[in-house]
PDB file of N, CA and C in Angstrom:
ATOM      1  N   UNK A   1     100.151  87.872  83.995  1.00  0.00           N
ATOM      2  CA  UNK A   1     100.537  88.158  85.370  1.00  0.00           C
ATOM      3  C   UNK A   1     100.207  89.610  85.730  1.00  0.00           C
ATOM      4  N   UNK A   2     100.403  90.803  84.835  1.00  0.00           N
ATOM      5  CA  UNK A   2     100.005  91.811  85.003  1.00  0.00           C
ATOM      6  C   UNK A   2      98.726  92.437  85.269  1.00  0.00           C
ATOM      7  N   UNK A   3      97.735  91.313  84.568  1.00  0.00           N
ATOM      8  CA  UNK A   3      96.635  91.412  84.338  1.00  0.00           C
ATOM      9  C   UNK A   3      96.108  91.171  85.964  1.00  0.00           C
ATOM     10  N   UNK A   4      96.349  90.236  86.284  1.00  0.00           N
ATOM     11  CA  UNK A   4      95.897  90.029  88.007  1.00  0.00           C
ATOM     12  C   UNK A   4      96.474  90.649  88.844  1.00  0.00           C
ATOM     13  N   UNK A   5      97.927  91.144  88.666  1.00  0.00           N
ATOM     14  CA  UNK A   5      98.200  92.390  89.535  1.00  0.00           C
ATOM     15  C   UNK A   5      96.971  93.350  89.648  1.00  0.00           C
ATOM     16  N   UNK A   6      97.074  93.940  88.209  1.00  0.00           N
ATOM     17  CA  UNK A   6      96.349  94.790  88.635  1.00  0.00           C
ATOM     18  C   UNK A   6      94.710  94.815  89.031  1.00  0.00           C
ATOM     19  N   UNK A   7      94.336  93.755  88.780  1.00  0.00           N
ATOM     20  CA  UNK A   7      92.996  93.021  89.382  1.00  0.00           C
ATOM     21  C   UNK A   7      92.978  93.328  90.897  1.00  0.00           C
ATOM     22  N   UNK A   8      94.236  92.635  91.375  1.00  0.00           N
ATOM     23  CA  UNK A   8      94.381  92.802  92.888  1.00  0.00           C
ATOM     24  C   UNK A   8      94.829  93.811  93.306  1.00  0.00           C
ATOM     25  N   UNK A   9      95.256  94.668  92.858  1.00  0.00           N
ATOM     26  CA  UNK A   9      95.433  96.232  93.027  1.00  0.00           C
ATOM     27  C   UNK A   9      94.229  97.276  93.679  1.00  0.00           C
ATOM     28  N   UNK A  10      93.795  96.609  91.902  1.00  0.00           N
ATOM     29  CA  UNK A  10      91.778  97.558  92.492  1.00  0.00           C
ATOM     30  C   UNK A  10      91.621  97.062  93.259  1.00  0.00           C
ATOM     31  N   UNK A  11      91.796  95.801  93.869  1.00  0.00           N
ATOM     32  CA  UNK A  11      90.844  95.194  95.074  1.00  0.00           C
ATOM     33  C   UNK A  11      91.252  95.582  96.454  1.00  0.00           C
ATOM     34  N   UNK A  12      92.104  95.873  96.379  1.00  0.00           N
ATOM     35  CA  UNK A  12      92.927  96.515  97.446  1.00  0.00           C
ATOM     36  C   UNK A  12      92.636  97.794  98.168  1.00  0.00           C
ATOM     37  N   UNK A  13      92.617  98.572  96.669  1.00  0.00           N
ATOM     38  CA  UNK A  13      92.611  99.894  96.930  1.00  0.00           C
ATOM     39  C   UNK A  13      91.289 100.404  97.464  1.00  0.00           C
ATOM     40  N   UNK A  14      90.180  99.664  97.033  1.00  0.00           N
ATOM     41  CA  UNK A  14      88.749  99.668  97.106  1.00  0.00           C
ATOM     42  C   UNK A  14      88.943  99.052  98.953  1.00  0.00           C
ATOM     43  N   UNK A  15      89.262  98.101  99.269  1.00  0.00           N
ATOM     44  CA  UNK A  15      89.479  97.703 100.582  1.00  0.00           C
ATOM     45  C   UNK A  15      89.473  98.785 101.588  1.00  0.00           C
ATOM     46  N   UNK A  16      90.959  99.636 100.888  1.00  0.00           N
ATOM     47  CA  UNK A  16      91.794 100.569 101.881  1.00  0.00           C
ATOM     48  C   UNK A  16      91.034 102.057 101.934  1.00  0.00           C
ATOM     49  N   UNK A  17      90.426 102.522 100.796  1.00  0.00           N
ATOM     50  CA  UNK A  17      89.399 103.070 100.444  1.00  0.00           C
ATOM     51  C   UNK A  17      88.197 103.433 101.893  1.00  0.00           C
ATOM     52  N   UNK A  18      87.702 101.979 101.720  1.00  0.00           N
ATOM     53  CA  UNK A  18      86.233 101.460 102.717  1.00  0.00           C
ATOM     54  C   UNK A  18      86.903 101.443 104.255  1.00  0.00           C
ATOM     55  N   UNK A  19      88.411 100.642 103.921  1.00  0.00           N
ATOM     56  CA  UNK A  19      88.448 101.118 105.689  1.00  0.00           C
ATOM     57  C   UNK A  19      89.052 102.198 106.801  1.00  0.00           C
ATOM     58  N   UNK A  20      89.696 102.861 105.533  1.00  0.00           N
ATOM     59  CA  UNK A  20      89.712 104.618 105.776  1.00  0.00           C
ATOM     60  C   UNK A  20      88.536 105.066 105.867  1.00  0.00           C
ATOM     61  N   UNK A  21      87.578 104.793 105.325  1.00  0.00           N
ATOM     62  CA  UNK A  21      85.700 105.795 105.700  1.00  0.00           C
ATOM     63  C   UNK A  21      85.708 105.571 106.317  1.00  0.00           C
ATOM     64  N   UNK A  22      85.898 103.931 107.262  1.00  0.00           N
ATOM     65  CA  UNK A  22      85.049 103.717 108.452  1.00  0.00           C
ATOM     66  C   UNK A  22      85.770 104.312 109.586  1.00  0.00           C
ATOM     67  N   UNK A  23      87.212 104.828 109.779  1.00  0.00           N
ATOM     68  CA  UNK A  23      87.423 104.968 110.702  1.00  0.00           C
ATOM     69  C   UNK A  23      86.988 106.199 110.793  1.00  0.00           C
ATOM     70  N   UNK A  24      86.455 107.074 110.361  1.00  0.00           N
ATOM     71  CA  UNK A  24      85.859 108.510 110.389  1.00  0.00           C
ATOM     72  C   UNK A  24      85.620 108.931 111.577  1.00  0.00           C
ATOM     73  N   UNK A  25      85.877 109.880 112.371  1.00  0.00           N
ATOM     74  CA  UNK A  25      85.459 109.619 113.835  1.00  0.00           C
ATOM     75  C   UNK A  25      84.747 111.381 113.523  1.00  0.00           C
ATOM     76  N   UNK A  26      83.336 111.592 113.386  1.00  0.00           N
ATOM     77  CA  UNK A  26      82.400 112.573 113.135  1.00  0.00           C
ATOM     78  C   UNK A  26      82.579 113.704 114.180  1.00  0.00           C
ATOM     79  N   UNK A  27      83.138 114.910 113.946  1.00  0.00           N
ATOM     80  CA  UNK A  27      82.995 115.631 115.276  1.00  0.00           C
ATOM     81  C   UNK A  27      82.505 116.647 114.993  1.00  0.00           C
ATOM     82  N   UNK A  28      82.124 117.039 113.711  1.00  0.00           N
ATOM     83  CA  UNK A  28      81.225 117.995 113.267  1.00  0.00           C
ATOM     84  C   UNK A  28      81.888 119.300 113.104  1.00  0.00           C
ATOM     85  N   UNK A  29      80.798 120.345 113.182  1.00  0.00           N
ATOM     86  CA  UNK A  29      81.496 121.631 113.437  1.00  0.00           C
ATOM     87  C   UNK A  29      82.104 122.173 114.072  1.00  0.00           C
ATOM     88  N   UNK A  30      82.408 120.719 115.448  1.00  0.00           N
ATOM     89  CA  UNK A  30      83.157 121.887 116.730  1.00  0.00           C
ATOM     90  C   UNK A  30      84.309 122.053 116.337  1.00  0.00           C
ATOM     91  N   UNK A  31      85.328 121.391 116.076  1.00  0.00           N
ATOM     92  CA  UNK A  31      87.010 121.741 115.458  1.00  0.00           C
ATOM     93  C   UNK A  31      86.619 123.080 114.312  1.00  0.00           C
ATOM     94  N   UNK A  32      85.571 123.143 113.891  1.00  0.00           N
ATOM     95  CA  UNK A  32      85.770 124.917 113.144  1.00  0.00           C
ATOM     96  C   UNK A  32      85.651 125.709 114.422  1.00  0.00           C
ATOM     97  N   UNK A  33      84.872 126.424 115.142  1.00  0.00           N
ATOM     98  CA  UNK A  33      84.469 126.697 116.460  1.00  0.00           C
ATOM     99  C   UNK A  33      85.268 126.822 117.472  1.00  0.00           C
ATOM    100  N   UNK A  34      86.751 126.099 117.743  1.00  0.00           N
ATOM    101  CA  UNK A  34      87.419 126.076 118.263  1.00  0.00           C
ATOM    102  C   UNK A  34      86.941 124.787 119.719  1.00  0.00           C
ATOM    103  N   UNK A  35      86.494 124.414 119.343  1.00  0.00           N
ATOM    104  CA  UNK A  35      85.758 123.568 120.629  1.00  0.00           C
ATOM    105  C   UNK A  35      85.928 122.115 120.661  1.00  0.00           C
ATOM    106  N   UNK A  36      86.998 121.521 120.183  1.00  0.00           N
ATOM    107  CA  UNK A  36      87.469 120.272 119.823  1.00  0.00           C
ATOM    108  C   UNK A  36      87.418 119.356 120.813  1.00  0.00           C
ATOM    109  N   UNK A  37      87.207 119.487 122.019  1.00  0.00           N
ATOM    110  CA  UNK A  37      86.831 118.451 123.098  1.00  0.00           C
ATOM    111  C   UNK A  37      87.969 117.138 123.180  1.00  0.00           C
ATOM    112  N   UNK A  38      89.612 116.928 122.757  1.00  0.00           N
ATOM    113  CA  UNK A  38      89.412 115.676 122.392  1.00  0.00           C
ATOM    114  C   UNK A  38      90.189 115.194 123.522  1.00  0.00           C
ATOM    115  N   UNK A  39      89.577 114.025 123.675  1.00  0.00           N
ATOM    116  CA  UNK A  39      89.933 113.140 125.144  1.00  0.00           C
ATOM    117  C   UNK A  39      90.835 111.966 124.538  1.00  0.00           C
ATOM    118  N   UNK A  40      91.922 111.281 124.854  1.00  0.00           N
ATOM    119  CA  UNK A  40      92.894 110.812 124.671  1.00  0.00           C
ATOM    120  C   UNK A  40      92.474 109.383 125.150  1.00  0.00           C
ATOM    121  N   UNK A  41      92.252 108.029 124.227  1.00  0.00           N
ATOM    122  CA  UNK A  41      91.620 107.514 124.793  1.00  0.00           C
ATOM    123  C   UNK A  41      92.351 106.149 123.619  1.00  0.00           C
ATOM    124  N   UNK A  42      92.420 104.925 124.556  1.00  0.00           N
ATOM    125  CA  UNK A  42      93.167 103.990 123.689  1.00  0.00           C
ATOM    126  C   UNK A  42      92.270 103.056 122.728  1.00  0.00           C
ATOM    127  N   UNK A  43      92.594 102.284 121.676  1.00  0.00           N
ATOM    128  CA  UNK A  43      91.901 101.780 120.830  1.00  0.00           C
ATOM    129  C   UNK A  43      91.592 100.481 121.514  1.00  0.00           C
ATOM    130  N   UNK A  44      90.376 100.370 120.779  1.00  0.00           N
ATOM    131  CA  UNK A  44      90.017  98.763 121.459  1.00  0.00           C
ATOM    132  C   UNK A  44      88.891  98.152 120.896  1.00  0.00           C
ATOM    133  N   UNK A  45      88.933  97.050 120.716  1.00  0.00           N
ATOM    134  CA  UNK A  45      87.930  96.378 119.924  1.00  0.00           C
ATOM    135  C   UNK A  45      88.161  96.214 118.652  1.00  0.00           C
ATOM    136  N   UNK A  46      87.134  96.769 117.940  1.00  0.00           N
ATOM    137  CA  UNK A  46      86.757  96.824 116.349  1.00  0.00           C
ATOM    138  C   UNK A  46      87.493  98.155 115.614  1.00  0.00           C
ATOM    139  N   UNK A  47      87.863  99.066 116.744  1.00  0.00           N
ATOM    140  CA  UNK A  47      88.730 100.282 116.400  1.00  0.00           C
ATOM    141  C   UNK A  47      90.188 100.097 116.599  1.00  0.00           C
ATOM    142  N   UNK A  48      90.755  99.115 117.442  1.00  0.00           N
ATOM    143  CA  UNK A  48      92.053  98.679 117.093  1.00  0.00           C
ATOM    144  C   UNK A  48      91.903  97.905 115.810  1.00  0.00           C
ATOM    145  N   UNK A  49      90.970  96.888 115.529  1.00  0.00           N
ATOM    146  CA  UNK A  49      91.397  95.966 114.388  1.00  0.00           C
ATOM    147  C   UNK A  49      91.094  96.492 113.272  1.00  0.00           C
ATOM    148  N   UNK A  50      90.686  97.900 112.728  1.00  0.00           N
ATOM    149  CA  UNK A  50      90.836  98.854 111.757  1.00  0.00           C
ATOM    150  C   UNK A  50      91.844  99.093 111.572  1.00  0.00           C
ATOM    151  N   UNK A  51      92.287  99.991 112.826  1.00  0.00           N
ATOM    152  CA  UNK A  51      93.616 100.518 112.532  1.00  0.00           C
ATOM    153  C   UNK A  51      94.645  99.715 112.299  1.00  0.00           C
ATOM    154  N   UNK A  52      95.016  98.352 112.935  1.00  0.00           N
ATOM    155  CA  UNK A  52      95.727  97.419 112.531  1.00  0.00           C
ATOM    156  C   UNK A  52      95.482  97.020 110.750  1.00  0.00           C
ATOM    157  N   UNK A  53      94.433  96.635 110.469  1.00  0.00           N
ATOM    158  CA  UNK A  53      94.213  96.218 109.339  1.00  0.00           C
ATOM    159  C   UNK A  53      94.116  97.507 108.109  1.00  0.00           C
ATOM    160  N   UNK A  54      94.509  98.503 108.593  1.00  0.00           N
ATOM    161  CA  UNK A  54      94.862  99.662 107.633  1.00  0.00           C
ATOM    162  C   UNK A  54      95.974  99.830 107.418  1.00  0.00           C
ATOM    163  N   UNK A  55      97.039  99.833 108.213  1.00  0.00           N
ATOM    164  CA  UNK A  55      98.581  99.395 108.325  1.00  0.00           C
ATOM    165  C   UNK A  55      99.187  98.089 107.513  1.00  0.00           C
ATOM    166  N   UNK A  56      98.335  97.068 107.360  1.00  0.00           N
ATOM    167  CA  UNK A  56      98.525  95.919 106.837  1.00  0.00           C
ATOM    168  C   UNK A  56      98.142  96.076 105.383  1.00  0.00           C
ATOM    169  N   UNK A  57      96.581  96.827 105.064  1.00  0.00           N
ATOM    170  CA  UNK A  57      96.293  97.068 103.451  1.00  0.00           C
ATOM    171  C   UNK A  57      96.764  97.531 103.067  1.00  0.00           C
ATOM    172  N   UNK A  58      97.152  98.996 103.858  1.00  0.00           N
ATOM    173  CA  UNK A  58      98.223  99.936 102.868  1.00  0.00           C
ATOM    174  C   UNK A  58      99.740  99.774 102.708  1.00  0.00           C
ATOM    175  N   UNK A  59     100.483  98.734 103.731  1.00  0.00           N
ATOM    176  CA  UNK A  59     101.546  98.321 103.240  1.00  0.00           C
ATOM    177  C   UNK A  59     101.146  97.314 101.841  1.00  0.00           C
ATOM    178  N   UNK A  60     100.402  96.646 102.227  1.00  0.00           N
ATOM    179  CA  UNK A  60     100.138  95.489 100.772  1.00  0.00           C
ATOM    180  C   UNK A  60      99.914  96.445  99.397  1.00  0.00           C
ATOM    181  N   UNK A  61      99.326  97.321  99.488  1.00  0.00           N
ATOM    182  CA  UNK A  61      98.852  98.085  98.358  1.00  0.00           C
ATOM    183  C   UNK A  61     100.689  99.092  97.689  1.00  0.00           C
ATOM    184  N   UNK A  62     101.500  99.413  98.743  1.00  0.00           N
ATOM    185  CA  UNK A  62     102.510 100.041  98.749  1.00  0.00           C
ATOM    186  C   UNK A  62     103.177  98.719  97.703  1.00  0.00           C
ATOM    187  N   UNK A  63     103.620  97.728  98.402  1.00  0.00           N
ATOM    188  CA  UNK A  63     103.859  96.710  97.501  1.00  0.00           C
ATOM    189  C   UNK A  63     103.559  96.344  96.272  1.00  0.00           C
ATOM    190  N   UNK A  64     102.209  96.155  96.005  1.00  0.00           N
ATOM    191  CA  UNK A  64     101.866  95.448  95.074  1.00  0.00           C
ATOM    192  C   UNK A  64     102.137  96.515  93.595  1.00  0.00           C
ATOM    193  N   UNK A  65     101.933  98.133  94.037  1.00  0.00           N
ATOM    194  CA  UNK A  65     102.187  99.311  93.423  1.00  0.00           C
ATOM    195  C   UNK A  65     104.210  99.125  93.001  1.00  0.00           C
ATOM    196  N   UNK A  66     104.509  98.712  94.076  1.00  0.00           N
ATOM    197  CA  UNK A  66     106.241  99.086  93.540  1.00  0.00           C
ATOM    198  C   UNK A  66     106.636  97.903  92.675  1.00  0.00           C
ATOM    199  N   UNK A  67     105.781  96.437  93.232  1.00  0.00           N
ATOM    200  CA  UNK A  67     106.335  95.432  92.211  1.00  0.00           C
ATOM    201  C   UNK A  67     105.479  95.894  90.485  1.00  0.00           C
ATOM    202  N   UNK A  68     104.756  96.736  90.147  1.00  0.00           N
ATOM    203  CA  UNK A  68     104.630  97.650  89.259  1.00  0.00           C
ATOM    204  C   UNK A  68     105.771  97.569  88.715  1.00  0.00           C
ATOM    205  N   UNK A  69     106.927  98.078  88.910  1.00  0.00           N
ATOM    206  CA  UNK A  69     107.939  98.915  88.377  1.00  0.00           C
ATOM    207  C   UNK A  69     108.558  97.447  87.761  1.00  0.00           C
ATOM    208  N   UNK A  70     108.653  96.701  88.164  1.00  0.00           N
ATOM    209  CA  UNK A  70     109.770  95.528  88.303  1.00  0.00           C
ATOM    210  C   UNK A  70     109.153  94.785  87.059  1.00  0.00           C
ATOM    211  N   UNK A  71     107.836  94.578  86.588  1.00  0.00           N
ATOM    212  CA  UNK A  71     107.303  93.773  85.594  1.00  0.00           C
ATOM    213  C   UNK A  71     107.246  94.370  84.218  1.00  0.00           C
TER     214      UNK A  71
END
């Protein structure tokens, strides 16, 4: 049983990993520069269902880490 925990652990983490990169939002050098431009703007699309589904991996990963303790 431990053995596939932690199977599904890595798999997880590798998940949460990939969809933390993607939300990367590139703004370069201007935030050194002082020139941060940022416009306040709501999620939608493929950038809400990141952020939703990052909330969802990293609770699962929070889990699967504490039932750790219990086995």
């Amino acid at each position: 049983m431990r053995q596939i925990l932690q199977f599904i652990d890595i798999l997880v983490m590798v998940l949460l990993i990939t969809i933390i990169s993607l939300q990367n939002k590139s703004s370069g050098l201007s935030n050194v520069f002082g020139g941060s431009g940022n416009i306040v703007a709501t999620r939608r699309g493929f950038e809400k269902w990141l952020f939703y589904s990052t909330i969802v991996i990293g609770s699962l990963f929070v889990i699967i880490n504490i039932s750790f303790l219990f086995l």
